[in-house]
C-alpha atoms as a PDB file:
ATOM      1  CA  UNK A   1      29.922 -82.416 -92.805  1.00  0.00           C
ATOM      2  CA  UNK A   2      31.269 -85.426 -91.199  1.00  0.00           C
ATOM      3  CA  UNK A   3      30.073 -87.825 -94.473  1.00  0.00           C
ATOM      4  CA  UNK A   4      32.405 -85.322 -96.351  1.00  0.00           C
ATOM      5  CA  UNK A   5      35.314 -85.587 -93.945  1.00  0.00           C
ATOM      6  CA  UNK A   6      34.864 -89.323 -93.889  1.00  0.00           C
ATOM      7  CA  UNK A   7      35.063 -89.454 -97.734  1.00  0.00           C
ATOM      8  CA  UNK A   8      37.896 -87.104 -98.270  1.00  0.00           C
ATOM      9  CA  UNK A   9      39.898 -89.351 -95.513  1.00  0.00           C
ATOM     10  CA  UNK A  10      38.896 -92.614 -97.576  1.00  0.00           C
ATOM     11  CA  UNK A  11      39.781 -90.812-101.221  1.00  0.00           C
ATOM     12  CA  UNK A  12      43.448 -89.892 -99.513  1.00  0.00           C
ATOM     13  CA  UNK A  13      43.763 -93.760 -98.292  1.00  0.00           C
ATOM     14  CA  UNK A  14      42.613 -94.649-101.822  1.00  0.00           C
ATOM     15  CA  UNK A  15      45.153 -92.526-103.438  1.00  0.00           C
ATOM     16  CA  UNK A  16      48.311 -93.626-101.406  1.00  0.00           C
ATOM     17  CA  UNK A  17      48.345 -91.190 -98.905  1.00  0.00           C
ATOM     18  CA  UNK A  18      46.661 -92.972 -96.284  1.00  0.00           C
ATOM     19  CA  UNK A  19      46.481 -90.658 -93.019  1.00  0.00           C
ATOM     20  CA  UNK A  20      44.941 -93.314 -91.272  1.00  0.00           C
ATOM     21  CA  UNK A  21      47.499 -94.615 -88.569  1.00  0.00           C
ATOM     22  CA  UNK A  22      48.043 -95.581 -85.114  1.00  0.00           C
ATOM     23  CA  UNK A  23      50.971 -95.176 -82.623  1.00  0.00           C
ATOM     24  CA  UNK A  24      51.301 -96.642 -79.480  1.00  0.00           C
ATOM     25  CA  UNK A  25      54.210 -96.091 -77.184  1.00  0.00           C
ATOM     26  CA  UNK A  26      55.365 -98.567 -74.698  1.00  0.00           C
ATOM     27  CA  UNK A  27      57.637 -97.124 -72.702  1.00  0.00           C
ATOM     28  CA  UNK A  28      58.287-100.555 -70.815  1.00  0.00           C
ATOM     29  CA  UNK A  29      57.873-104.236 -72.151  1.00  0.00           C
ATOM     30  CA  UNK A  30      59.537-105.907 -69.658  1.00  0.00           C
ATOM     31  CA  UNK A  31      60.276-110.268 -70.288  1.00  0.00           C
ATOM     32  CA  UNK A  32      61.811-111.974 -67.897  1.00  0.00           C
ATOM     33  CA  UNK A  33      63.605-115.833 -68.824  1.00  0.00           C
ATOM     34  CA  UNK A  34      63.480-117.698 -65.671  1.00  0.00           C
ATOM     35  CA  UNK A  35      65.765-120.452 -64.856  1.00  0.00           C
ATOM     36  CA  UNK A  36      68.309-120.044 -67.725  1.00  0.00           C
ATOM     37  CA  UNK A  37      71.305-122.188 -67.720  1.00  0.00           C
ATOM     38  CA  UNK A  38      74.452-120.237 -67.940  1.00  0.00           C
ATOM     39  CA  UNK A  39      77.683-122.486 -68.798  1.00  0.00           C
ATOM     40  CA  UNK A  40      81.283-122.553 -67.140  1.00  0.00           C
ATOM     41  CA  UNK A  41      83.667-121.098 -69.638  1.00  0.00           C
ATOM     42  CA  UNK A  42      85.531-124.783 -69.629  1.00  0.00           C
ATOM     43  CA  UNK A  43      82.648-125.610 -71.536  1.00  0.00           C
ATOM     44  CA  UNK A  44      83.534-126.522 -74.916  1.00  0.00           C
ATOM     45  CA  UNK A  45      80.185-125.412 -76.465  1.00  0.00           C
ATOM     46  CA  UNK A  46      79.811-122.532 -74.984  1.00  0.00           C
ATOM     47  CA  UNK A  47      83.233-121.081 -75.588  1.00  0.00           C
ATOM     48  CA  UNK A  48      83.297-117.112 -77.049  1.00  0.00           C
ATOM     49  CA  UNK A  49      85.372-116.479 -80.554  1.00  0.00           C
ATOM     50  CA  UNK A  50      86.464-113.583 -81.992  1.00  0.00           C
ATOM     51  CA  UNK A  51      85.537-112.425 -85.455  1.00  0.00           C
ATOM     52  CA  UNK A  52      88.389-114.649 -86.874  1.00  0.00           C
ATOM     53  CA  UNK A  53      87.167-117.666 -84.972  1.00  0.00           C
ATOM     54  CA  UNK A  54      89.730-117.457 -82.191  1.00  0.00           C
ATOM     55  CA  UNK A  55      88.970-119.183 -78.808  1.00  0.00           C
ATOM     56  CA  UNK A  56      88.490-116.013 -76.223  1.00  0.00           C
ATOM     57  CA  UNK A  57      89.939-117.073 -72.511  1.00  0.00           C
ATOM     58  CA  UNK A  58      87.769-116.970 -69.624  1.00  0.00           C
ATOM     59  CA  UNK A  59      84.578-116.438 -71.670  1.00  0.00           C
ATOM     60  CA  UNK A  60      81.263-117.926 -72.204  1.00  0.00           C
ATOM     61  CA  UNK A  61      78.419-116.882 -74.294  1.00  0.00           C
ATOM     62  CA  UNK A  62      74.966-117.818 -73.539  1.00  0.00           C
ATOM     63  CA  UNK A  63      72.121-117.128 -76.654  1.00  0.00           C
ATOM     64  CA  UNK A  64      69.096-115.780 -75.330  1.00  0.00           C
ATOM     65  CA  UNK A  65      65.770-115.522 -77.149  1.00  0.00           C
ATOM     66  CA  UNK A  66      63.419-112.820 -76.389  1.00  0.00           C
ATOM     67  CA  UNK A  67      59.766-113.902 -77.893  1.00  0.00           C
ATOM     68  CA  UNK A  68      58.210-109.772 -77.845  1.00  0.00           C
ATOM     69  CA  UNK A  69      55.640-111.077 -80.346  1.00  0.00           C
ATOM     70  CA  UNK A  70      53.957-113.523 -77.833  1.00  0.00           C
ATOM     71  CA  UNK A  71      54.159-109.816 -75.402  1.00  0.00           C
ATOM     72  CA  UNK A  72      53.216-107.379 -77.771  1.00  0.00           C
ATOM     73  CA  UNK A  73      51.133-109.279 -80.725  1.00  0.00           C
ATOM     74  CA  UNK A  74      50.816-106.198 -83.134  1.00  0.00           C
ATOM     75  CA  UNK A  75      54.132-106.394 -84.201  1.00  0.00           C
ATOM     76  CA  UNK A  76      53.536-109.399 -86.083  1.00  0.00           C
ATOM     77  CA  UNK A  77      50.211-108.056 -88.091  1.00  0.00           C
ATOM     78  CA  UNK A  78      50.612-106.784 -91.539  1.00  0.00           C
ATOM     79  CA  UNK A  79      50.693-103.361 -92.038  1.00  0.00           C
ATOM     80  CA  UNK A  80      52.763-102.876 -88.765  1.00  0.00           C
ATOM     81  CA  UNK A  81      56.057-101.064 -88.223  1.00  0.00           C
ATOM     82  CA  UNK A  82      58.060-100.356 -85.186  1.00  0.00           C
ATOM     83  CA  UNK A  83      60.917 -99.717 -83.237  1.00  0.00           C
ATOM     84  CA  UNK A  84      62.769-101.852 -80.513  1.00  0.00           C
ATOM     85  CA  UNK A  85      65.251-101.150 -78.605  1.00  0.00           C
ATOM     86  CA  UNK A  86      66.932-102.471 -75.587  1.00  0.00           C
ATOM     87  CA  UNK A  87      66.866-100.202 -72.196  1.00  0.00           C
ATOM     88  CA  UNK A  88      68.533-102.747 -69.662  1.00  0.00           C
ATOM     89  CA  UNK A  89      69.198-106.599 -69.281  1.00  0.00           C
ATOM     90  CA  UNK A  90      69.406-108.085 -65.666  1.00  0.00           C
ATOM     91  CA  UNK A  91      71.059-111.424 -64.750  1.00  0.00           C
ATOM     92  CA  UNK A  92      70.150-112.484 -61.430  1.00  0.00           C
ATOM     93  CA  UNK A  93      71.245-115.690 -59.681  1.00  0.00           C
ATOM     94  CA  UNK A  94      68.655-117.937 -59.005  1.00  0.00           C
ATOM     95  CA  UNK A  95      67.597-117.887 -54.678  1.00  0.00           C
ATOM     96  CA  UNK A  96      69.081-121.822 -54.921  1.00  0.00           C
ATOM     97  CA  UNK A  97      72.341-121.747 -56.635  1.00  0.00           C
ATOM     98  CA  UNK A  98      75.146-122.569 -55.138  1.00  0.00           C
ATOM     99  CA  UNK A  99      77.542-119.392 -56.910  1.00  0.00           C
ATOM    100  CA  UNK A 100      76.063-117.474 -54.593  1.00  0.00           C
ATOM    101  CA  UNK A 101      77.619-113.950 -56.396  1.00  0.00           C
ATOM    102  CA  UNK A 102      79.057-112.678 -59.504  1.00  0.00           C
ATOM    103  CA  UNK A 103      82.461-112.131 -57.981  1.00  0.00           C
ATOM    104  CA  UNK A 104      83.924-114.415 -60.440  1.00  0.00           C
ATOM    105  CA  UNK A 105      82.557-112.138 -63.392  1.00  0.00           C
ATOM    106  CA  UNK A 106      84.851-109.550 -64.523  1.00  0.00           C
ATOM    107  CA  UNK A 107      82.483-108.214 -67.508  1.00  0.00           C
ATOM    108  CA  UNK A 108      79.566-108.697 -69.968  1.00  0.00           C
ATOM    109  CA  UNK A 109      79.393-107.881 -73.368  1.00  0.00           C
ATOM    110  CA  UNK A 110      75.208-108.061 -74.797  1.00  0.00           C
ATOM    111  CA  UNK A 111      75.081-108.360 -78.347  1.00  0.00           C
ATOM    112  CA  UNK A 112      72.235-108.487 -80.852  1.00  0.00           C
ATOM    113  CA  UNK A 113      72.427-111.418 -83.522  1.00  0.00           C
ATOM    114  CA  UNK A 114      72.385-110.701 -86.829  1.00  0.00           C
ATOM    115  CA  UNK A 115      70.621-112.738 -89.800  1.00  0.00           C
ATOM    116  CA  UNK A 116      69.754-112.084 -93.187  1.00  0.00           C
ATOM    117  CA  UNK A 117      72.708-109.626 -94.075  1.00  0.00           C
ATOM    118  CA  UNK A 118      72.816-107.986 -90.609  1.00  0.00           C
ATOM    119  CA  UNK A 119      75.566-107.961 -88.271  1.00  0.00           C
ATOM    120  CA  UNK A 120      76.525-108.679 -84.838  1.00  0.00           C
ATOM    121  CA  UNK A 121      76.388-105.645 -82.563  1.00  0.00           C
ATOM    122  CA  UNK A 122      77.133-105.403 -79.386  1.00  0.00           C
ATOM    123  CA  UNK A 123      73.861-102.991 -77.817  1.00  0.00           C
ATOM    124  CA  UNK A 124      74.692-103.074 -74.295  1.00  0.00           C
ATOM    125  CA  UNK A 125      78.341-103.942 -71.592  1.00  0.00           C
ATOM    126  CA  UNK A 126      78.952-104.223 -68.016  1.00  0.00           C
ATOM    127  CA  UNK A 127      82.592-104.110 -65.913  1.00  0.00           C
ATOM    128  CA  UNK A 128      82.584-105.158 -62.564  1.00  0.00           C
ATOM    129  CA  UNK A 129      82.343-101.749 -60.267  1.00  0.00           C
ATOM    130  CA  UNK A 130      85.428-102.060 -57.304  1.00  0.00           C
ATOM    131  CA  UNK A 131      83.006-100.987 -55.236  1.00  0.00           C
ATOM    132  CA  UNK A 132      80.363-103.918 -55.280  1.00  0.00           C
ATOM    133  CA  UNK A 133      82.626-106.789 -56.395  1.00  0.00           C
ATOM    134  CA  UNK A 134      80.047-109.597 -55.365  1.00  0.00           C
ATOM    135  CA  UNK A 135      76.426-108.548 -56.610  1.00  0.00           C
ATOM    136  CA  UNK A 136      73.710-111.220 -56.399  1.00  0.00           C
ATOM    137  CA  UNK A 137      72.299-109.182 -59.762  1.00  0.00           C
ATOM    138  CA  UNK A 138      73.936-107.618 -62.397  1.00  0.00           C
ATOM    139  CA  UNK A 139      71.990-104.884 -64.368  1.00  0.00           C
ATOM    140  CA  UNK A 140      73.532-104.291 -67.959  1.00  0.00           C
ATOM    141  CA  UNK A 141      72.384-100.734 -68.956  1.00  0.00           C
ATOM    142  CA  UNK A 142      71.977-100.454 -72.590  1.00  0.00           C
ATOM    143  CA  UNK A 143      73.868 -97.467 -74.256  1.00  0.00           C
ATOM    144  CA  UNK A 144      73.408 -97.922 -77.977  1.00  0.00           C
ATOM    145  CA  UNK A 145      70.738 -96.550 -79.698  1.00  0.00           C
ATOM    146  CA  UNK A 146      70.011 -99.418 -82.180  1.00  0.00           C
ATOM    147  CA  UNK A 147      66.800-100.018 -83.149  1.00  0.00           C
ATOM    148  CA  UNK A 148      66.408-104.124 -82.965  1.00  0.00           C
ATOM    149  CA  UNK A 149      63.517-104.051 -85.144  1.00  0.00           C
ATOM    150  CA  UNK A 150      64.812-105.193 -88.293  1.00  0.00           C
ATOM    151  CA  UNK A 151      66.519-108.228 -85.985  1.00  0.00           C
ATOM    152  CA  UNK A 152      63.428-109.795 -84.977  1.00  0.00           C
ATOM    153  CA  UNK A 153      62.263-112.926 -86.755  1.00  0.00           C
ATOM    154  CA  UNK A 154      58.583-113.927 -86.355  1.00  0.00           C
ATOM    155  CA  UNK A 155      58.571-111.970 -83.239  1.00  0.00           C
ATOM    156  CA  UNK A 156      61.201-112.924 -82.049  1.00  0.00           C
ATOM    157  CA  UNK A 157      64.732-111.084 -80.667  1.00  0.00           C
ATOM    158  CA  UNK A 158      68.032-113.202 -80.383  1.00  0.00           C
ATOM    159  CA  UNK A 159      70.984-112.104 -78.260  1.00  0.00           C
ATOM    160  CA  UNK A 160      73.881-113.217 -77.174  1.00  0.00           C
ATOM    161  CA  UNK A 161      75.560-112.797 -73.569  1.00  0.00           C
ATOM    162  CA  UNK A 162      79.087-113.184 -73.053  1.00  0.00           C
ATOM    163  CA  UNK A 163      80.676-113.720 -69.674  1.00  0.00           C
ATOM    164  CA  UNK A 164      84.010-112.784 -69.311  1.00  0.00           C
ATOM    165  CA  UNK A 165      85.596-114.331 -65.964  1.00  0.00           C
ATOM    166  CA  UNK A 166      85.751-117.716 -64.819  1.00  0.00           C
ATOM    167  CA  UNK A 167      82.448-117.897 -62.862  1.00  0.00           C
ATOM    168  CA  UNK A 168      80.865-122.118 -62.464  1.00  0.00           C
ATOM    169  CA  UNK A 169      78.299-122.938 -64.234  1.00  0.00           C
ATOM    170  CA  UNK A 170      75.032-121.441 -62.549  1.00  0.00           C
ATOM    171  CA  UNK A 171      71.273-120.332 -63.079  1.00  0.00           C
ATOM    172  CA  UNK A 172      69.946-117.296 -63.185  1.00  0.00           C
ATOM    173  CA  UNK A 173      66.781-115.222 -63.809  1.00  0.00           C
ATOM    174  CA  UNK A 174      67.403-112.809 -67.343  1.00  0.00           C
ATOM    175  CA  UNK A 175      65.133-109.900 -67.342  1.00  0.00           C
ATOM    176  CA  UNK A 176      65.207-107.367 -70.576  1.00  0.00           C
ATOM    177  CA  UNK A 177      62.880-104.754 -70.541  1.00  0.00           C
ATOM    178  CA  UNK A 178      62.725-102.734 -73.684  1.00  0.00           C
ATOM    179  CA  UNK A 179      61.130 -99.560 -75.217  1.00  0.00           C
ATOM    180  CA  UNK A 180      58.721-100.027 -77.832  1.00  0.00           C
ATOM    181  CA  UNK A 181      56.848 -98.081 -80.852  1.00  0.00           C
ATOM    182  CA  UNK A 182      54.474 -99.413 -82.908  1.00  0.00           C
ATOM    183  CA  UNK A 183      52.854 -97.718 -86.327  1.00  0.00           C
ATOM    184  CA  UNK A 184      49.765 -99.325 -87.727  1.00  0.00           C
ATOM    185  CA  UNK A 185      48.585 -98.307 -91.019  1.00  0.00           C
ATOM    186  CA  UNK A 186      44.297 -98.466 -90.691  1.00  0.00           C
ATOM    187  CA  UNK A 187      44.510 -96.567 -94.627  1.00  0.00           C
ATOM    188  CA  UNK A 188      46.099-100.410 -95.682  1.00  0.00           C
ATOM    189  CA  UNK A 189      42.872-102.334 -94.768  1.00  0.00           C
ATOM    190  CA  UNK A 190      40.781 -99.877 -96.946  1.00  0.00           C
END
């Protein structure tokens, strides 16, 4: 009985329909950047445009690479698909610099970076609450649901941070912790 089952699974793989999958849910892959170096918005290179190319006051953008291949391997194996997306992002000053708050940041605006055809879009934005107007951490809760798989390139997931304010430059500790479902297809390796 089980040779039978066994056959009739491989003749289905054989024939296109291959029921032979995997799914593993990962509620929480959680990367964090240590040490990045976030620039002062006088900082020519780092200044934020606009779609037309317009210089945005009292902004600057900071690219951040996420590597969730080198976390989560699978995703870069043939036969793989999956969904990403982005749950939270947290910036926290590092214990030594000298900022010693965000008061000086008025908002941030997270975007995923688009290549190969894909746009920009902005996943994720935070406004400074009147009632904490100096965190040592600010926690950017994501509220799109945009699935960043197609934006990762050999396992890799670019963003882009925008700070709007006039903050110094300063260092901080970027945390993104994102939800993750992976499909292997066993049926392919038949």
């Amino acid at each position: 009985m089980r040779k039978t089952a066994l056959l009739a699974l491989l003749a289905a793989a054989g024939c296109g329909g291959s029921p032979l999958y995997g799914e593993l849910e990962i509620p929480n892959v959680t990367v964090t950047l240590p040490q990045q170096s976030f620039p002062a918005p006088a900082d020519p290179s780092a200044l934020c445009r606009d779609s037309s190319g317009q210089v945005i006051p009292q902004c600057a953008q900071k690219a951040i690479a996420y590597d969730l291949g080198a976390q989560v391997p699978v995703i870069e194996e043939k036969n793989v698909s999956y969904h990403v997306q982005l749950k939270s992002l947290a910036i926290a000053l590092a214990a030594n610099d000298p900022m010693g708050d965000f008061s000086l940041v008025q908002s941030v605006t997270i975007s995923v970076v688009g290549s190969n055809g894909l746009p920009d879009v902005v996943i994720a934005s935070y406004t400074q609450d009147p009632a904490n107007p100096a965190p040592k951490a600010i926690t950017v809760q994501a509220y799109s649901n945009v699935d960043l798989a197609s934006y990762i390139q050999a396992g890799t997931l670019d963003l882009r941070t925008e700070l709007h304010g006039v903050p110094p430059a300063f260092t901080a500790d970027v945390t993104g912790t994102f939800y993750l479902k992976v499909r292997m297809d066993w049926g392919a390796y038949l």
